[in-house]
N, C-alpha and C. Protein backbone atom coordinates (compact mmCIF):
# COMPACT_ATOMS: atom_id res chain seq x y z
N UNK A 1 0.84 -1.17 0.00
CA UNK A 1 0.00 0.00 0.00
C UNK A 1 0.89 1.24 0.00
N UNK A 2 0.65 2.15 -0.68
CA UNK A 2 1.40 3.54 -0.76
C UNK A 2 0.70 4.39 -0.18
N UNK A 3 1.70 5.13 0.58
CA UNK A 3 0.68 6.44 1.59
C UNK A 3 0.60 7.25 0.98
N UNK A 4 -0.60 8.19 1.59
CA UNK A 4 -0.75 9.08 0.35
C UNK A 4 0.09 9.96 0.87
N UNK A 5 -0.12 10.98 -0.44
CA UNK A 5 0.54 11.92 -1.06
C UNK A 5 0.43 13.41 0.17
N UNK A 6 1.62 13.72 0.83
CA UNK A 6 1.10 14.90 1.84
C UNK A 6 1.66 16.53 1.11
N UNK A 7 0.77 17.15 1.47
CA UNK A 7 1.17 18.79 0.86
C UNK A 7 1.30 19.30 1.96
N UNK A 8 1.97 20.44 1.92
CA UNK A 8 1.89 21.84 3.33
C UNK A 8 0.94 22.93 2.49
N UNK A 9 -0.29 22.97 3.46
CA UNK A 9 -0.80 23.89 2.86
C UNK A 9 -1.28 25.59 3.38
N UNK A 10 -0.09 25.42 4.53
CA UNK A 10 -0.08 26.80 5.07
C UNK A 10 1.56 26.51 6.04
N UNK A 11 2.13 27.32 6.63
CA UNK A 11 3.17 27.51 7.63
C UNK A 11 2.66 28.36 8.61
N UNK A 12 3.66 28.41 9.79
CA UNK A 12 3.21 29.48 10.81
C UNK A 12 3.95 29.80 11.32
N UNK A 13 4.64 30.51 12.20
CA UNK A 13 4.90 30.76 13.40
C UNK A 13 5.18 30.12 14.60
N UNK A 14 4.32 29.85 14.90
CA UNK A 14 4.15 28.98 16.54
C UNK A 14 3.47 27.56 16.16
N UNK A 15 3.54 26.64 17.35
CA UNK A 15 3.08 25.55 16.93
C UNK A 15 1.42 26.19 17.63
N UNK A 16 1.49 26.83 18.34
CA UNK A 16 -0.12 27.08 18.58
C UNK A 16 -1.22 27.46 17.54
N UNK A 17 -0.33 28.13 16.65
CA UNK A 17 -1.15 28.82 15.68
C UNK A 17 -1.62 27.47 14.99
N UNK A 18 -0.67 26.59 14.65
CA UNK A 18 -0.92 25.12 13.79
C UNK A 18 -1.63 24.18 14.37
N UNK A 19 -1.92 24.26 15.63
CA UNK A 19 -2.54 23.25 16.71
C UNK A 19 -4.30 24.08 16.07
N UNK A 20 -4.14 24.96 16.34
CA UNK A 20 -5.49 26.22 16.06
C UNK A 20 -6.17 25.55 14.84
N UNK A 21 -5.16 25.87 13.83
CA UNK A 21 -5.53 25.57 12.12
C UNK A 21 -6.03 24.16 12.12
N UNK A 22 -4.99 23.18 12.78
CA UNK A 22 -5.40 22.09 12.79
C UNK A 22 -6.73 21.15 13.46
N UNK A 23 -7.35 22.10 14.03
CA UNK A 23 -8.45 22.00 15.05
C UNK A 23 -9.42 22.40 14.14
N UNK A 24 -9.69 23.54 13.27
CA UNK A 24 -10.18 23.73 11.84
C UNK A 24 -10.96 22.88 11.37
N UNK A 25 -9.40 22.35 10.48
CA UNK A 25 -9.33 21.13 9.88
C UNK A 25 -10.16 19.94 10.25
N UNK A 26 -9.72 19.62 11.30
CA UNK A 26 -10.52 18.10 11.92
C UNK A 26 -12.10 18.07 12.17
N UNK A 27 -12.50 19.88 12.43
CA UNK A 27 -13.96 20.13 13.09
C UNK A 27 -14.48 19.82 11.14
N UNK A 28 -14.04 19.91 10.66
CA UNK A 28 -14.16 20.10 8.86
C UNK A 28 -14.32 18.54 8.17
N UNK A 29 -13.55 17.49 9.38
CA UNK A 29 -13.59 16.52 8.52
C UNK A 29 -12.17 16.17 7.74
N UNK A 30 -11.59 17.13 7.75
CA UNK A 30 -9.97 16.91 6.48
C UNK A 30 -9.01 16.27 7.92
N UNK A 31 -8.23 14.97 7.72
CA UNK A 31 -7.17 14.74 8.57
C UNK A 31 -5.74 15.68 8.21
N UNK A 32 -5.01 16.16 9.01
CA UNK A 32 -4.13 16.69 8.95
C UNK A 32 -2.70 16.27 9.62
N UNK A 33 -1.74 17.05 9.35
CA UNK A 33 -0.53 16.57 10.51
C UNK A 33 0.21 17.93 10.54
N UNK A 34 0.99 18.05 12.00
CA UNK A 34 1.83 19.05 11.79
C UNK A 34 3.01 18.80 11.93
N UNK A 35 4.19 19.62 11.62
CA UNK A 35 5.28 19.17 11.31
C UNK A 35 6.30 20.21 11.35
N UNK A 36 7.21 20.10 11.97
CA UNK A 36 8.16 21.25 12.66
C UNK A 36 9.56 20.89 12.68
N UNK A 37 10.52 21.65 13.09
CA UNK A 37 11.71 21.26 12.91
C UNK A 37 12.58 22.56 13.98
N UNK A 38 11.95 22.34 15.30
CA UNK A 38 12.47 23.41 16.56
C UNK A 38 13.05 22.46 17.32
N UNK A 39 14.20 21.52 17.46
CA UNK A 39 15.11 21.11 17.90
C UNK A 39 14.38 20.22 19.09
N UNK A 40 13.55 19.66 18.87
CA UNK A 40 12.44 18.66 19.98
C UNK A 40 11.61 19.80 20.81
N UNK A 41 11.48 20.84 19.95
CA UNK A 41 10.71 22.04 21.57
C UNK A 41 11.45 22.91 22.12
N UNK A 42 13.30 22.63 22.04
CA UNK A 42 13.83 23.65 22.63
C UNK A 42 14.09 24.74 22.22
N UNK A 43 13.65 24.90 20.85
CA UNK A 43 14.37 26.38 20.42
C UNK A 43 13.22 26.98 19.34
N UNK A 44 11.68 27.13 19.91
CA UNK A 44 10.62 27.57 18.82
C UNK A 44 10.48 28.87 18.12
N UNK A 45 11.49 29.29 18.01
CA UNK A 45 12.15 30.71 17.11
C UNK A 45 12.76 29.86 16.17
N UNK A 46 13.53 29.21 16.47
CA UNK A 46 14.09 28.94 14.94
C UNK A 46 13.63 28.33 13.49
N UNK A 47 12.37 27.15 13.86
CA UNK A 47 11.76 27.11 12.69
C UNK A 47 10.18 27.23 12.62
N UNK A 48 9.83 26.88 11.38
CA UNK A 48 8.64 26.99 10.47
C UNK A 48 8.17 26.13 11.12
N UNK A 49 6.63 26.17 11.35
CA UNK A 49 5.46 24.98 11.38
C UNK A 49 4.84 24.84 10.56
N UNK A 50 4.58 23.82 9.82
CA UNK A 50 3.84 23.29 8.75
C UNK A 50 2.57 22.27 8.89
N UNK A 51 1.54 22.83 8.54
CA UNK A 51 0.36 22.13 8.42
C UNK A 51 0.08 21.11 6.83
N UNK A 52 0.20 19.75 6.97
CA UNK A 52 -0.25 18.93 5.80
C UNK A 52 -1.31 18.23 6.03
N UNK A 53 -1.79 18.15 4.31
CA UNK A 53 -3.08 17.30 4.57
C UNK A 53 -2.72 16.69 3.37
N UNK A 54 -3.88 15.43 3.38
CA UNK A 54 -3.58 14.55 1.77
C UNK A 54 -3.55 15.94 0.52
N UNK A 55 -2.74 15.34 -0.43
CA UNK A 55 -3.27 16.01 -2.09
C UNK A 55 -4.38 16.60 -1.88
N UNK A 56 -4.99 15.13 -2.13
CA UNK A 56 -6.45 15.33 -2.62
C UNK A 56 -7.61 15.95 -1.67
N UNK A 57 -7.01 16.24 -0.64
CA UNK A 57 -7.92 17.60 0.49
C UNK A 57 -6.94 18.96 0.60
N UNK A 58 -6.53 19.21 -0.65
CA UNK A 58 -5.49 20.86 -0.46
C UNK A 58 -6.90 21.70 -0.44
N UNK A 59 -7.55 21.59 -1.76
CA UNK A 59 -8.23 22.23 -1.68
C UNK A 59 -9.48 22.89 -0.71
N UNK A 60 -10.42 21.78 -0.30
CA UNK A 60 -11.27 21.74 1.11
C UNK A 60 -10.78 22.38 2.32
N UNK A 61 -9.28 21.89 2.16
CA UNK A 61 -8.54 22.89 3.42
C UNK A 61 -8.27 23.93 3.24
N UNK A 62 -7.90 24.63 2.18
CA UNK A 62 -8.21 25.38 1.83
C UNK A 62 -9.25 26.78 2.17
N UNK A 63 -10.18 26.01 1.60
CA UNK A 63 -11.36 26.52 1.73
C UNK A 63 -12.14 27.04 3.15
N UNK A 64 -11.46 25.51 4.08
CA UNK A 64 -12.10 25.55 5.21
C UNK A 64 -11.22 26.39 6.42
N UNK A 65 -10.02 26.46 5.64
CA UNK A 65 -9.22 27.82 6.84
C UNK A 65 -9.35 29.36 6.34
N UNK A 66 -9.75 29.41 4.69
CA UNK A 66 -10.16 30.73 4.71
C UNK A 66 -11.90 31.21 5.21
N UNK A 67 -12.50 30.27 5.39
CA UNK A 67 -14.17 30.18 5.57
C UNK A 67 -13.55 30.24 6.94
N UNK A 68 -13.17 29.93 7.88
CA UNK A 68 -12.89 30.47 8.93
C UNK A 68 -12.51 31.88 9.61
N UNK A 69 -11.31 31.81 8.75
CA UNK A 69 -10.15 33.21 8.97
C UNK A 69 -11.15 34.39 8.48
N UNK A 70 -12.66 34.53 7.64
CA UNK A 70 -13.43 35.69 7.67
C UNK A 70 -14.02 35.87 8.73
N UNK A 71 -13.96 37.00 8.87
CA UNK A 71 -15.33 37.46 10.17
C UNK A 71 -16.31 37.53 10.10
């Protein structure tokens, strides 16, 4: 079996902001993952957080973090 196919379909800042997005996501139905590279937690200035979902839900997610992000 081949796993599917993962995209990043936003970055952030903090892992809170991605925990946030990713809470979105799941209330939406789209599975997601996040994915970071801050030295196990010790150093969350230094990198990017990345939110992925399959390919084939870029779009829906999409959709469903800007249908959010309006007021």
């Amino acid at each position: 079996m081949k796993p599917p196919d993962l995209v990043v379909v936003t970055t952030f800042r903090s892992t809170m902001e991605a925990q946030v997005a990713k809470g979105r996501l799941d209330g939406a139905g789209i599975e997601s993952m996040i994915r970071t590279d801050n030295a196990g937690g010790m150093y969350p200035a230094i990198g990017r957080v990345e939110l992925l979902v399959r390919s084939e839900d870029v779009e829906k997610a999409n959709d469903a973090l800007i249908r959010r992000a309006r007021p």
